[in-house]
PDB file of N, CA and C in Angstrom:
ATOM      1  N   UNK A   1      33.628   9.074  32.544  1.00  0.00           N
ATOM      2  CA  UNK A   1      33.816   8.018  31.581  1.00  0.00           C
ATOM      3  C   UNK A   1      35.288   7.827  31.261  1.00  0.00           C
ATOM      4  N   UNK A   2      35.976   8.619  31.614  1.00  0.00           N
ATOM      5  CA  UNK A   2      37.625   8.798  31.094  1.00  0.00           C
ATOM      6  C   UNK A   2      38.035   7.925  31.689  1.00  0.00           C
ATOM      7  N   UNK A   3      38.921   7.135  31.651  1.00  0.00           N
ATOM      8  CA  UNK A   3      39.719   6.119  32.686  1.00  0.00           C
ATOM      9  C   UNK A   3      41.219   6.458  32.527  1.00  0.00           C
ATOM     10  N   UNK A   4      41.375   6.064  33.632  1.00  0.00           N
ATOM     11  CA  UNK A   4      43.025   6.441  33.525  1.00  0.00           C
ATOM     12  C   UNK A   4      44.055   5.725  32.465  1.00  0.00           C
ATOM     13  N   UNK A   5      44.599   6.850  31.914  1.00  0.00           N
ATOM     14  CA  UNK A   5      45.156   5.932  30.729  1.00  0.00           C
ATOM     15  C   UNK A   5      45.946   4.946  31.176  1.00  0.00           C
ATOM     16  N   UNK A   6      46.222   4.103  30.002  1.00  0.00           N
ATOM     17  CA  UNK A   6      47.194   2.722  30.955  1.00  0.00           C
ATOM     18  C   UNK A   6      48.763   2.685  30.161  1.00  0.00           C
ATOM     19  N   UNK A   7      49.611   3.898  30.127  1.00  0.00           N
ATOM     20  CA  UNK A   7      50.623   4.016  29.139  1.00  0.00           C
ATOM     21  C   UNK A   7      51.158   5.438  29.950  1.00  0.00           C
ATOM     22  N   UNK A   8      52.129   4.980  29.914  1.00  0.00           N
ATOM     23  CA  UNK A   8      53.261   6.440  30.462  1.00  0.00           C
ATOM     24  C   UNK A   8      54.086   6.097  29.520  1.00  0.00           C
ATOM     25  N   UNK A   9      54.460   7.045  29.103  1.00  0.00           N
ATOM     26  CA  UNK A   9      55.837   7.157  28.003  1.00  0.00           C
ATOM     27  C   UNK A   9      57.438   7.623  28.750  1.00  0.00           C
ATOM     28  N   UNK A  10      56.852   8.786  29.553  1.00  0.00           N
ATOM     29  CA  UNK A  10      58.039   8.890  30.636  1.00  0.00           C
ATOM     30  C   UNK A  10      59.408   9.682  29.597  1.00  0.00           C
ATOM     31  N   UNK A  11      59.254   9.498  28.381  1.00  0.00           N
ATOM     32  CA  UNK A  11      60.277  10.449  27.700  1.00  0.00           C
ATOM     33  C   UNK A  11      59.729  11.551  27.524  1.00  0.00           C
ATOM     34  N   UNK A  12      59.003  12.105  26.329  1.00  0.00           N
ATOM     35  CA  UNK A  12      58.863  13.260  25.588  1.00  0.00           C
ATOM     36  C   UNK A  12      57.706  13.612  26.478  1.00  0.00           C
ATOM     37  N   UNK A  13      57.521  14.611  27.117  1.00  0.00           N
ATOM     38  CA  UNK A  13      56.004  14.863  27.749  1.00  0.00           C
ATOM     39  C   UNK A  13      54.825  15.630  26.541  1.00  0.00           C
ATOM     40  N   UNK A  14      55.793  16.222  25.704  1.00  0.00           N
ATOM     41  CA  UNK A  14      54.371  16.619  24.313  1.00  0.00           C
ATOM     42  C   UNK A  14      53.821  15.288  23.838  1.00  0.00           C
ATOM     43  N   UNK A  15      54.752  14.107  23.402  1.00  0.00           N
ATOM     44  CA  UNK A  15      54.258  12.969  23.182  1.00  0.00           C
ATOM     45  C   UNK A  15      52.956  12.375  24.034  1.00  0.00           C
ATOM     46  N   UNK A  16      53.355  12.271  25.108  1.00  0.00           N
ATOM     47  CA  UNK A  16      52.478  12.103  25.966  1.00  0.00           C
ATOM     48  C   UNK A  16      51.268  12.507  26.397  1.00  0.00           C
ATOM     49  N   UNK A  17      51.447  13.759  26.465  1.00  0.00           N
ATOM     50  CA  UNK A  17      50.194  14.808  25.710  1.00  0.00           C
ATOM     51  C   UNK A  17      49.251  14.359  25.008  1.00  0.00           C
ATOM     52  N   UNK A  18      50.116  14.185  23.570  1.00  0.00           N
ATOM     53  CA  UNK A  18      49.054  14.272  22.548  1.00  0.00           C
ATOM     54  C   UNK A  18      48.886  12.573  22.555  1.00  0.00           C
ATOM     55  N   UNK A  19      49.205  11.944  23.172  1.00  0.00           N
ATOM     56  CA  UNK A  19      49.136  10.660  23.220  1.00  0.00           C
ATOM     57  C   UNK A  19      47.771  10.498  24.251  1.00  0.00           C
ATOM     58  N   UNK A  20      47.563  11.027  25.260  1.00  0.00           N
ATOM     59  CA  UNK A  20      46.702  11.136  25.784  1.00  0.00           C
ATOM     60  C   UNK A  20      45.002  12.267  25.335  1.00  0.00           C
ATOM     61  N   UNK A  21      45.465  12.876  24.714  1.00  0.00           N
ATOM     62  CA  UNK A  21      44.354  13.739  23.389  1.00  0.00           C
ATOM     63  C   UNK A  21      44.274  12.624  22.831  1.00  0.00           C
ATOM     64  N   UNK A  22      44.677  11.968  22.148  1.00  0.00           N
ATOM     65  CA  UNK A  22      43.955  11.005  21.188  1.00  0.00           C
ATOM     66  C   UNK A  22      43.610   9.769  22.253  1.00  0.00           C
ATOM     67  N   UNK A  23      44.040   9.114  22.643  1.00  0.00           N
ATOM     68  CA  UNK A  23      43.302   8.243  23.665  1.00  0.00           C
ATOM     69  C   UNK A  23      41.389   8.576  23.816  1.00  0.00           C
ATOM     70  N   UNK A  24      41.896  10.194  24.467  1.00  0.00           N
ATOM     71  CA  UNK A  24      40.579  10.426  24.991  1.00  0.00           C
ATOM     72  C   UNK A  24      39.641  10.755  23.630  1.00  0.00           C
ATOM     73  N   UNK A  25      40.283  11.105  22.786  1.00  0.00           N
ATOM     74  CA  UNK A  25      39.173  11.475  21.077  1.00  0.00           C
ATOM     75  C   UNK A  25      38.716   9.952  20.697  1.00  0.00           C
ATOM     76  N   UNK A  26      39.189   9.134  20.974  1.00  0.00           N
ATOM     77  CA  UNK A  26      39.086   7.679  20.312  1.00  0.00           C
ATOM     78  C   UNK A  26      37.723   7.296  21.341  1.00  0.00           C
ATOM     79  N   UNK A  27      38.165   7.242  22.395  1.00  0.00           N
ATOM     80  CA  UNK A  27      36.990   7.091  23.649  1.00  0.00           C
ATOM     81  C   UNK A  27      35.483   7.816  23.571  1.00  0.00           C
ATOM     82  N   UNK A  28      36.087   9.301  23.224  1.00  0.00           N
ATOM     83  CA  UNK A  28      34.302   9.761  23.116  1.00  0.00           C
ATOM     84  C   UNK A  28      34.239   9.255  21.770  1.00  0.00           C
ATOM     85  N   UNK A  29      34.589   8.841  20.473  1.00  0.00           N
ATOM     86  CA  UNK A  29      33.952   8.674  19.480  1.00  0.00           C
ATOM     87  C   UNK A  29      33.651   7.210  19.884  1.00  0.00           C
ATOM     88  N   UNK A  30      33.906   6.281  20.607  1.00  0.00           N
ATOM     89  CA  UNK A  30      33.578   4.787  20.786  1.00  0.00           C
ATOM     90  C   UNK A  30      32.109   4.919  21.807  1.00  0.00           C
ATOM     91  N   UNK A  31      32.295   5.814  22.416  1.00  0.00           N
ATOM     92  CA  UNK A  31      31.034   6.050  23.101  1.00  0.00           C
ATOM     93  C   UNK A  31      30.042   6.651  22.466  1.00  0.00           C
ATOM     94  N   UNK A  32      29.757   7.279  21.635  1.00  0.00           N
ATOM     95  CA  UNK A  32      29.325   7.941  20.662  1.00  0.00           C
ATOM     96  C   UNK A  32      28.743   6.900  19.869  1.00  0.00           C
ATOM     97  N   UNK A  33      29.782   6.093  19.366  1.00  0.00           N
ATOM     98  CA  UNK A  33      29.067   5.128  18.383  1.00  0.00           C
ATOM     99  C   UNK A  33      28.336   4.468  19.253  1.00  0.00           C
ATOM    100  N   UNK A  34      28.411   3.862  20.207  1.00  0.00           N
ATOM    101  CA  UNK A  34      27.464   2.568  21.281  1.00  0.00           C
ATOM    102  C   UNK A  34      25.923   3.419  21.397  1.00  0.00           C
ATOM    103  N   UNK A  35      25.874   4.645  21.570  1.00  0.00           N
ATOM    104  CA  UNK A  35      24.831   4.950  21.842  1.00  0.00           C
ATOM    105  C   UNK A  35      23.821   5.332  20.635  1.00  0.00           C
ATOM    106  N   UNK A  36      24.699   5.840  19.156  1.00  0.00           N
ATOM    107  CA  UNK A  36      24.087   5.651  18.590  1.00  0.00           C
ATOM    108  C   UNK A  36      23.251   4.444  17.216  1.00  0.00           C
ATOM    109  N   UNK A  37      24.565   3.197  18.118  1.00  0.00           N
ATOM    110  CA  UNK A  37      23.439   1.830  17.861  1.00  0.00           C
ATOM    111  C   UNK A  37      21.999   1.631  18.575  1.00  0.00           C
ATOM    112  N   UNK A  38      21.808   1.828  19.400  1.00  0.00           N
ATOM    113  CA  UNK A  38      21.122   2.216  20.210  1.00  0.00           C
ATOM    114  C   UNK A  38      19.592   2.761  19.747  1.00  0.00           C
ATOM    115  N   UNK A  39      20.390   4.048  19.012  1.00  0.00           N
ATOM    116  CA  UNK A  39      19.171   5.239  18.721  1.00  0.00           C
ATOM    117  C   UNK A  39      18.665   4.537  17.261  1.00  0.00           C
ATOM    118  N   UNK A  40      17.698   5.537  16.700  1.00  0.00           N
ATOM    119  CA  UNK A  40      16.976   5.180  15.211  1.00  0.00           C
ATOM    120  C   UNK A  40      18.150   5.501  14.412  1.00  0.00           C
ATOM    121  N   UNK A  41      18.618   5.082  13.244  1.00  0.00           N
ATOM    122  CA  UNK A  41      19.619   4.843  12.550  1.00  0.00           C
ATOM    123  C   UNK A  41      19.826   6.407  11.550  1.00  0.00           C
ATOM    124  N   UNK A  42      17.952   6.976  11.594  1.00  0.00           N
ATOM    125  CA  UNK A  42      18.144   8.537  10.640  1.00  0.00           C
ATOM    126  C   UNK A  42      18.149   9.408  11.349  1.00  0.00           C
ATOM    127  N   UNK A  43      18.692   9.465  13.125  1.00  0.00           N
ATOM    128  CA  UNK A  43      19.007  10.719  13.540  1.00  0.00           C
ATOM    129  C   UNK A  43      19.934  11.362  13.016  1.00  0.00           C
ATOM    130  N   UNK A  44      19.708  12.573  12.248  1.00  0.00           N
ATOM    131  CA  UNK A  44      21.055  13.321  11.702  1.00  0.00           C
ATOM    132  C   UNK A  44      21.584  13.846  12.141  1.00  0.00           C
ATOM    133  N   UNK A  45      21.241  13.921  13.911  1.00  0.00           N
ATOM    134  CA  UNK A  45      22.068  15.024  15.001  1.00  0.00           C
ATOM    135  C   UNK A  45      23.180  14.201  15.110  1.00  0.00           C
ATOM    136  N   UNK A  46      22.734  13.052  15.690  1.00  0.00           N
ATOM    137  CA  UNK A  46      23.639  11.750  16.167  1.00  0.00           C
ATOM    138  C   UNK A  46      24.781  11.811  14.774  1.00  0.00           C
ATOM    139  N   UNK A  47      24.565  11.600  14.057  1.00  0.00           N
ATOM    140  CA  UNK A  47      25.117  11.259  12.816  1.00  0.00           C
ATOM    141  C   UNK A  47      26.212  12.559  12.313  1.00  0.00           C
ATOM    142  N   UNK A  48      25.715  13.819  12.607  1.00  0.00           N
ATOM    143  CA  UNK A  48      26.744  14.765  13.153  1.00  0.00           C
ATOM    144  C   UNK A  48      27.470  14.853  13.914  1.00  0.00           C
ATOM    145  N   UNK A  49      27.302  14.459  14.864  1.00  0.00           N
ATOM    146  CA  UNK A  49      27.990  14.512  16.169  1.00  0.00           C
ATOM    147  C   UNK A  49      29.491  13.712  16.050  1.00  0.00           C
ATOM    148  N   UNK A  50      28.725  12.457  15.599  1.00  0.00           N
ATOM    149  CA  UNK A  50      29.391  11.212  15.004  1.00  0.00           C
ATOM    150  C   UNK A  50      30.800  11.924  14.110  1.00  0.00           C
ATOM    151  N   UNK A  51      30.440  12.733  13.413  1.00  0.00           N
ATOM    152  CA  UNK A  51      31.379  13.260  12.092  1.00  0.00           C
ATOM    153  C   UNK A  51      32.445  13.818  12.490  1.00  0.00           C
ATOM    154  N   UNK A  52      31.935  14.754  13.491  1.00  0.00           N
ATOM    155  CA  UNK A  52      32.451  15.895  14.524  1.00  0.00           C
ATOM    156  C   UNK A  52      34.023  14.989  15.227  1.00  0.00           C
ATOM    157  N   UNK A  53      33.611  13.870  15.960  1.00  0.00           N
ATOM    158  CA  UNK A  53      33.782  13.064  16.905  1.00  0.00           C
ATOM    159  C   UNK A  53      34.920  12.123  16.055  1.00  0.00           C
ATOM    160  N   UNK A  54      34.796  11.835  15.067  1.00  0.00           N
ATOM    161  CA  UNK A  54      35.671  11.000  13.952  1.00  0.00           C
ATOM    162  C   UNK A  54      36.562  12.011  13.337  1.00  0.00           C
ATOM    163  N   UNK A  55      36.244  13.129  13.221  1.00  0.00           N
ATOM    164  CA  UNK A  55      37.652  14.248  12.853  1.00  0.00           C
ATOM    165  C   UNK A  55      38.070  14.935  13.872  1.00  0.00           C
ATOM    166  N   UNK A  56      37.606  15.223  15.148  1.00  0.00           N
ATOM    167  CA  UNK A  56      38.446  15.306  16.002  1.00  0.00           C
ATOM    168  C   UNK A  56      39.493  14.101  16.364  1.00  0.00           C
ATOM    169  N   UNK A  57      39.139  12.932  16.053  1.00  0.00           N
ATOM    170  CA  UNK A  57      39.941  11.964  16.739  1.00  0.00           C
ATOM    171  C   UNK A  57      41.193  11.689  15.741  1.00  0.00           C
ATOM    172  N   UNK A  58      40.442  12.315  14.084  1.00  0.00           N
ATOM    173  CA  UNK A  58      41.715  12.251  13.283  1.00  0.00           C
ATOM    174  C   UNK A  58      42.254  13.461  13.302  1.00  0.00           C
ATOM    175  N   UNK A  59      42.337  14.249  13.743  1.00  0.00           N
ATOM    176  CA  UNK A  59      43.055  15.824  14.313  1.00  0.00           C
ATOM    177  C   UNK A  59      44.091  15.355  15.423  1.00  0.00           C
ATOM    178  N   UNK A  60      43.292  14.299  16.437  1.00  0.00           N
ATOM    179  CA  UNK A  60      44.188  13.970  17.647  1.00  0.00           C
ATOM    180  C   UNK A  60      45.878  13.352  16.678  1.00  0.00           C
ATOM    181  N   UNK A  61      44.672  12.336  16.446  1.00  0.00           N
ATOM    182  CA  UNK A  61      45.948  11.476  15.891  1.00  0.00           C
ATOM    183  C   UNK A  61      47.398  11.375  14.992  1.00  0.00           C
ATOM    184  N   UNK A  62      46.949  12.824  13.952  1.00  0.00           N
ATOM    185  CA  UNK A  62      47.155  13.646  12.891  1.00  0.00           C
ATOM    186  C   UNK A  62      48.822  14.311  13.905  1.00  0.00           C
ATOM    187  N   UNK A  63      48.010  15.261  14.918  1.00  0.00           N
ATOM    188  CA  UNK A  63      48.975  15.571  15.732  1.00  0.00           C
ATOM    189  C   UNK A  63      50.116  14.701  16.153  1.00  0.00           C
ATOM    190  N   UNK A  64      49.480  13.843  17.030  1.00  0.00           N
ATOM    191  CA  UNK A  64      50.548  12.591  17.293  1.00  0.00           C
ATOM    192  C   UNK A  64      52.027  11.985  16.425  1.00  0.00           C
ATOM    193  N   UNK A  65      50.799  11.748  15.188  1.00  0.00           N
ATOM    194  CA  UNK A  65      51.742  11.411  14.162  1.00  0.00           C
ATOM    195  C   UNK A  65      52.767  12.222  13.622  1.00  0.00           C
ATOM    196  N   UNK A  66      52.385  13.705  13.704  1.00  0.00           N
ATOM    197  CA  UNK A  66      53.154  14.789  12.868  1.00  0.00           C
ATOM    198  C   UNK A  66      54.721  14.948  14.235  1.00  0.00           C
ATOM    199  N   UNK A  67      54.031  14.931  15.209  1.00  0.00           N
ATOM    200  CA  UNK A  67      55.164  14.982  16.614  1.00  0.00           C
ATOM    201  C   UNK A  67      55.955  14.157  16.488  1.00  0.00           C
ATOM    202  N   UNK A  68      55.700  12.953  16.299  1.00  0.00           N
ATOM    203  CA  UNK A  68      56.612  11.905  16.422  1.00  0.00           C
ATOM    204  C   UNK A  68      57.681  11.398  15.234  1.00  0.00           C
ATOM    205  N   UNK A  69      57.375  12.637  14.204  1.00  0.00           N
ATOM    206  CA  UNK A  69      57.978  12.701  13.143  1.00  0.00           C
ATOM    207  C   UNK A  69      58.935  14.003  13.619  1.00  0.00           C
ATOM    208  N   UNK A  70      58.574  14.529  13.916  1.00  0.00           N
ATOM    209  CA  UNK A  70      59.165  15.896  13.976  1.00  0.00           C
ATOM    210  C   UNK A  70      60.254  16.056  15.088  1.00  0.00           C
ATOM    211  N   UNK A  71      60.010  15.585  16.163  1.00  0.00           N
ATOM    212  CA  UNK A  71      60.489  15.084  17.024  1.00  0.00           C
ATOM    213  C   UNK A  71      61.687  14.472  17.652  1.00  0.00           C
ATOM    214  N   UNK A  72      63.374  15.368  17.539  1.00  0.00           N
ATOM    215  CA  UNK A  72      64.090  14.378  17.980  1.00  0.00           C
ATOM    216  C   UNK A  72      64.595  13.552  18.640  1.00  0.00           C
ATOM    217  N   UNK A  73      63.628  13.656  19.802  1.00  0.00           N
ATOM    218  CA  UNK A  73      63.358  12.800  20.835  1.00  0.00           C
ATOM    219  C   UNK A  73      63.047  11.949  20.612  1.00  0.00           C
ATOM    220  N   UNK A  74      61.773  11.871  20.289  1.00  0.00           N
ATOM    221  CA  UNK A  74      61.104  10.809  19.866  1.00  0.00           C
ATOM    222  C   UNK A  74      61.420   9.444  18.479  1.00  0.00           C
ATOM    223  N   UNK A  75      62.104  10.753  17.677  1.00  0.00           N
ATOM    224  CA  UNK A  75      62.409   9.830  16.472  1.00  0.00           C
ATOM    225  C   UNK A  75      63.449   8.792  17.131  1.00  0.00           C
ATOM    226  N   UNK A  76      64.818   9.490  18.117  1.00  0.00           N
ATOM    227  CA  UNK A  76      65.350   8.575  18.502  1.00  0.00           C
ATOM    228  C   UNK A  76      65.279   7.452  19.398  1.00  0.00           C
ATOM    229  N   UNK A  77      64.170   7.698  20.305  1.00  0.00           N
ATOM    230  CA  UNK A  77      63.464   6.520  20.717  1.00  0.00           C
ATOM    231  C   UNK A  77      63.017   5.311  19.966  1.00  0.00           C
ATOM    232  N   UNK A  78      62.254   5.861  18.749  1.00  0.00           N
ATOM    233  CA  UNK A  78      61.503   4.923  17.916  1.00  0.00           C
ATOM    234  C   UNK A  78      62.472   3.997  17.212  1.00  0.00           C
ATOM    235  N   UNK A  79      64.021   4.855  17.012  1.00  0.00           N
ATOM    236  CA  UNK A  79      64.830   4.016  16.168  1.00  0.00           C
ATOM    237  C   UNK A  79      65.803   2.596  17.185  1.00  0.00           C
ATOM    238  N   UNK A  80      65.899   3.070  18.467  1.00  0.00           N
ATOM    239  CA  UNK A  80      66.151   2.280  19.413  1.00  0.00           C
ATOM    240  C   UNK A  80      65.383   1.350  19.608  1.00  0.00           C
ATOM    241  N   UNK A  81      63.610   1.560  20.016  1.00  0.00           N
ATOM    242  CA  UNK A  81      62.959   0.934  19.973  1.00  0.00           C
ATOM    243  C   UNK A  81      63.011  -0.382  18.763  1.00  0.00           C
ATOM    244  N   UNK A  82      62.996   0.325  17.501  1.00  0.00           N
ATOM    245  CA  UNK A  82      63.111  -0.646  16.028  1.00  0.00           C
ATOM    246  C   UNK A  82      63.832  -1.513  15.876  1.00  0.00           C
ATOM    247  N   UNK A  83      65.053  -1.256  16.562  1.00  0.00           N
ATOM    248  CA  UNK A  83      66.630  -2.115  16.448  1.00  0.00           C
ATOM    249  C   UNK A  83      66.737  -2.937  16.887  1.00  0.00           C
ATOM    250  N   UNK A  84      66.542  -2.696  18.296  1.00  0.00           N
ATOM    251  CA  UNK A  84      66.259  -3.700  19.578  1.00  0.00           C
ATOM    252  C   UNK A  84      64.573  -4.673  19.171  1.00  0.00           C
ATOM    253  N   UNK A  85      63.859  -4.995  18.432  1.00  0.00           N
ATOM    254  CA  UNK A  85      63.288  -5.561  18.420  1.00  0.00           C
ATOM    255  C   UNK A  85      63.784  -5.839  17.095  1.00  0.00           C
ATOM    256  N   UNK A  86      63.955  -5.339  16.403  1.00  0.00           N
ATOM    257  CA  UNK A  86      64.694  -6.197  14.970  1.00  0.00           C
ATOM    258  C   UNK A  86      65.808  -7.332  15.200  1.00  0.00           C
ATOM    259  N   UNK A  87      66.645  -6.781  16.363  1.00  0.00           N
ATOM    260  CA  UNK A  87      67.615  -7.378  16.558  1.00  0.00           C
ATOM    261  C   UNK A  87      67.299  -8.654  17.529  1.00  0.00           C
ATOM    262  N   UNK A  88      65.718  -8.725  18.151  1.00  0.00           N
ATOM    263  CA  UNK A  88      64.986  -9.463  19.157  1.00  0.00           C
ATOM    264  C   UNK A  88      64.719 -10.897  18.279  1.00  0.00           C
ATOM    265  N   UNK A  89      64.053 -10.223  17.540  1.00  0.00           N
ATOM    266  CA  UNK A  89      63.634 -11.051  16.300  1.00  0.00           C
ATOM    267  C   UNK A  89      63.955 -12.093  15.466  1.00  0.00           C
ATOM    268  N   UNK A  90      65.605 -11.487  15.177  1.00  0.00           N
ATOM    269  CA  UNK A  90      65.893 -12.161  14.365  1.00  0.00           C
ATOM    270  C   UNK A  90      67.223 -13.223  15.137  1.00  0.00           C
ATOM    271  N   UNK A  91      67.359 -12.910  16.365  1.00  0.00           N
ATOM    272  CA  UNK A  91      67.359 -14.168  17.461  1.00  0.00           C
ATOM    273  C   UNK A  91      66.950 -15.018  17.795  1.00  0.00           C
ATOM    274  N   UNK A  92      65.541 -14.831  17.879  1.00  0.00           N
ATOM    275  CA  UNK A  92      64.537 -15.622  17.642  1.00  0.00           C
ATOM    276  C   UNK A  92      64.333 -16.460  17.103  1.00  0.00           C
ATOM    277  N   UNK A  93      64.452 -16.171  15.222  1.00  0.00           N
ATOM    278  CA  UNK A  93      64.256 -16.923  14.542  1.00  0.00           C
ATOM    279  C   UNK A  93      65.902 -17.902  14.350  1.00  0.00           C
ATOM    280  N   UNK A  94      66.824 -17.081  14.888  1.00  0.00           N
ATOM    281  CA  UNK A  94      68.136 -17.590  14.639  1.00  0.00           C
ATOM    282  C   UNK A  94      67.897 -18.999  15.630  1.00  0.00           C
ATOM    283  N   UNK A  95      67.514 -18.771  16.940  1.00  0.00           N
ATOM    284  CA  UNK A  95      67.565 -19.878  17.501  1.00  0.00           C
ATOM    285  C   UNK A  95      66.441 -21.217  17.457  1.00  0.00           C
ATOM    286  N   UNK A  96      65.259 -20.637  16.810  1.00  0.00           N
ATOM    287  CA  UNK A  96      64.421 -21.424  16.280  1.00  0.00           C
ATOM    288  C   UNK A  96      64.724 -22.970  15.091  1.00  0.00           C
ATOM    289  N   UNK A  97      65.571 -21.801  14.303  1.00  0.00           N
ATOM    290  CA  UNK A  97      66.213 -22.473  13.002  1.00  0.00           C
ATOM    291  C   UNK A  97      67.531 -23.967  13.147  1.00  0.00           C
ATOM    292  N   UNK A  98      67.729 -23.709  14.600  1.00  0.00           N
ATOM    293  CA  UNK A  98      68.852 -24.519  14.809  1.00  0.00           C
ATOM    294  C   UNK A  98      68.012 -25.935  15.816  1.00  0.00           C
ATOM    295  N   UNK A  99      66.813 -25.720  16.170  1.00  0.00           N
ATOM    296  CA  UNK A  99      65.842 -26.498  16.990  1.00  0.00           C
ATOM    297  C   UNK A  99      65.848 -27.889  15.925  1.00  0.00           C
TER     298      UNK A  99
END
């Protein structure tokens, strides 16, 4: 069921990592839910599973988030990333404004 993720990051490989842990936690809990539309609505196994499946995926994500904070790799990516589209932006609108 896994598919190949569609995202390389190519900088931080822990990023990537845990970027790919949560991918795949998000996936079994989306599969998880489809099947238990599916089922009778008072299975309480399903409905566990479900719980299980929704805090692992906020554990994945939890991680992610805490890395990319922590991270001076990453932080400095993100701030490059920010600039350069701030600075995208407001080109944008600069040249819009003169239309």
């Amino acid at each position: 069921m896994h598919s190949q993720p569609s995202f390389r990051t190519a900088i931080c490989i822990d990023y990537e990592r845990l970027l790919y842990a949560c991918q795949r936690a998000l996936e079994n809990l989306h599969q998880l839910q489809k099947q238990i539309a599916s089922l009778s609505p008072g299975d309480a196994e399903a409905s566990n599973q479900l719980l299980r499946l929704e805090a692992a995926y906020a554990r994945a994500f939890a991680h992610l988030e805490s890395h990319d904070e922590q991270c001076q790799l990453c932080r400095f990516v993100s701030k490059l990333a920010h600039r350069n589209f701030s600075s995208s932006s407001i080109a944008g609108l600069e040249k819009k404004s003169f239309v």
